[in-house]
C-alpha atoms as a PDB file:
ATOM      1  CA  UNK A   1     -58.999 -36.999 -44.621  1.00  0.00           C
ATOM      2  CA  UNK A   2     -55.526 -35.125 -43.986  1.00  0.00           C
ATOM      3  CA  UNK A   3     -54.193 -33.444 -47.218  1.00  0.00           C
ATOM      4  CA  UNK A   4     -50.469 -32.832 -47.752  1.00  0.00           C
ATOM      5  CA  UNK A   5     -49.816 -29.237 -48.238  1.00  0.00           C
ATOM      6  CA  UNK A   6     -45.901 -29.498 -48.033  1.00  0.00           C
ATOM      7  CA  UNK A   7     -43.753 -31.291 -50.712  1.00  0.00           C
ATOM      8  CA  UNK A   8     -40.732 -32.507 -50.230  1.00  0.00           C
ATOM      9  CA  UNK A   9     -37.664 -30.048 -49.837  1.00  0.00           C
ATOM     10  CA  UNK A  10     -36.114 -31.050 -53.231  1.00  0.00           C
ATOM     11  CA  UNK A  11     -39.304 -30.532 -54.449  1.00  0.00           C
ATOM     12  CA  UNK A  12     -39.608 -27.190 -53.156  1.00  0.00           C
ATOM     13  CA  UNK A  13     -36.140 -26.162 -54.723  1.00  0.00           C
ATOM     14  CA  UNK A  14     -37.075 -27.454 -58.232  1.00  0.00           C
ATOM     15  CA  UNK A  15     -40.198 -24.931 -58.082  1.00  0.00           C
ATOM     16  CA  UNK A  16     -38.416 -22.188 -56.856  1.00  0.00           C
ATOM     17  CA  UNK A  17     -35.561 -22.918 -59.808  1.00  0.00           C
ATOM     18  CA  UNK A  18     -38.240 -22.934 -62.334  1.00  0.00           C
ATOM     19  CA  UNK A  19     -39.676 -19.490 -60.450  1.00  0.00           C
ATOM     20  CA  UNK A  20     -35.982 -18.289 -60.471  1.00  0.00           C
ATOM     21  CA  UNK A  21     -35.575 -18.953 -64.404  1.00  0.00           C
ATOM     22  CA  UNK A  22     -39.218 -17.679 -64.878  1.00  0.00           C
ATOM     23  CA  UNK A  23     -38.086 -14.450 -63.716  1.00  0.00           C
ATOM     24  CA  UNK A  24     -35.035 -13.824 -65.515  1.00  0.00           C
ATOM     25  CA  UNK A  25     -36.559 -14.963 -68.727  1.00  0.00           C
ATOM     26  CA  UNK A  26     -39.493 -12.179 -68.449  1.00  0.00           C
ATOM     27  CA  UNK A  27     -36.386  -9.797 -67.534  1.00  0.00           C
ATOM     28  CA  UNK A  28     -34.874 -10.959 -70.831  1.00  0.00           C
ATOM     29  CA  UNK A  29     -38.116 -10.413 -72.621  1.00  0.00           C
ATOM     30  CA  UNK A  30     -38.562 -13.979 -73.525  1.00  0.00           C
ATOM     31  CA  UNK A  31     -41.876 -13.908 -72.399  1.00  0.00           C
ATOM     32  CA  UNK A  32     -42.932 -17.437 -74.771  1.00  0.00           C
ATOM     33  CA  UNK A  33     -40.163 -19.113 -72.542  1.00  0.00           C
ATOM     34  CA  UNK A  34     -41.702 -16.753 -68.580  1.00  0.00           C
ATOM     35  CA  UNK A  35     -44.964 -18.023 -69.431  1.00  0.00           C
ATOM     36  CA  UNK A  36     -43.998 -21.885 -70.333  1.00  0.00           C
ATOM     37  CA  UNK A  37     -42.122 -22.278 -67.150  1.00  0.00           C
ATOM     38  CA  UNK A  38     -44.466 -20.220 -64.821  1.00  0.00           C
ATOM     39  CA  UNK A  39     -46.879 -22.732 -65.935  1.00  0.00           C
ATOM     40  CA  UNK A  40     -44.206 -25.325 -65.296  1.00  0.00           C
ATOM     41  CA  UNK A  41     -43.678 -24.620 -61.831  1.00  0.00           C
ATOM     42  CA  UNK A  42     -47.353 -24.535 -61.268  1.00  0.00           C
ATOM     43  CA  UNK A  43     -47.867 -28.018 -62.442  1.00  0.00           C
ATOM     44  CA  UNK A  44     -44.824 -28.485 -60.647  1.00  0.00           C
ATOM     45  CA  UNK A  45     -46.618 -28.770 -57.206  1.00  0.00           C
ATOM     46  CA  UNK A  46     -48.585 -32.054 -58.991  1.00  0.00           C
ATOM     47  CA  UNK A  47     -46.462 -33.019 -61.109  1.00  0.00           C
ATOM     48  CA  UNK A  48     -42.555 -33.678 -60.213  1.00  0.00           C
ATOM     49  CA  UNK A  49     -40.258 -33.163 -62.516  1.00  0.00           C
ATOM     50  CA  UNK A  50     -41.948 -30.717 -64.820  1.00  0.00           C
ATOM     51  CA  UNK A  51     -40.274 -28.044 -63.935  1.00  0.00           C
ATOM     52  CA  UNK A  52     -36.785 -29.381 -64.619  1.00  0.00           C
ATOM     53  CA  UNK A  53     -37.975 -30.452 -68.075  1.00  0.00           C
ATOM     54  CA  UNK A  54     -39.478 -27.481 -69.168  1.00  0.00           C
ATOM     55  CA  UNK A  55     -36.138 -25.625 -68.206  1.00  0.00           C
ATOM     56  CA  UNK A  56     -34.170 -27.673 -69.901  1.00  0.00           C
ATOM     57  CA  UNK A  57     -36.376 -27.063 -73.279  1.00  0.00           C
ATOM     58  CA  UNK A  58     -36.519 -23.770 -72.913  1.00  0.00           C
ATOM     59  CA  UNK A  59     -32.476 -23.664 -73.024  1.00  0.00           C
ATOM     60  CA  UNK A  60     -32.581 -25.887 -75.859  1.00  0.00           C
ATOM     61  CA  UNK A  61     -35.058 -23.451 -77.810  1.00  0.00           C
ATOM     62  CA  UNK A  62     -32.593 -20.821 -77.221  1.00  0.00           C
ATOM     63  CA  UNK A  63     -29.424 -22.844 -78.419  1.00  0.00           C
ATOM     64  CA  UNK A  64     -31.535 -23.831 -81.452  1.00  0.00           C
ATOM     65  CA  UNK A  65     -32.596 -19.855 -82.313  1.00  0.00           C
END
């Protein structure tokens, strides 16, 4: 049995996003917000989608604080 180890490019480009925004948010100091969307993007690779949503909370948190 074969096992897909490459997703699909807009796949790939959500995870690195959420990586991306990960990164900046540590940089920030926001590290509630690195650690949600590091684990995000590493459900990501399962999961699609997750990534995009748990950006897009994480910049409503902010708006809301």
């Amino acid at each position: 049995m074969r096992t897909q180890t490459q997703g699909s490019p807009l796949g790939n480009l959500a995870i690195i996003s959420t990586l991306v925004d990960a990164a900046m948010a540590l940089r920030r100091g926001e590290h509630w917000a690195a650690a949600l969307l590091l684990g995000a993007a590493a459900l990501s690779t399962r999961v699609s989608g997750v990534g995009v949503v748990a950006s897009v909370l994480v910049r409503l948190l902010r708006r809301l604080s």
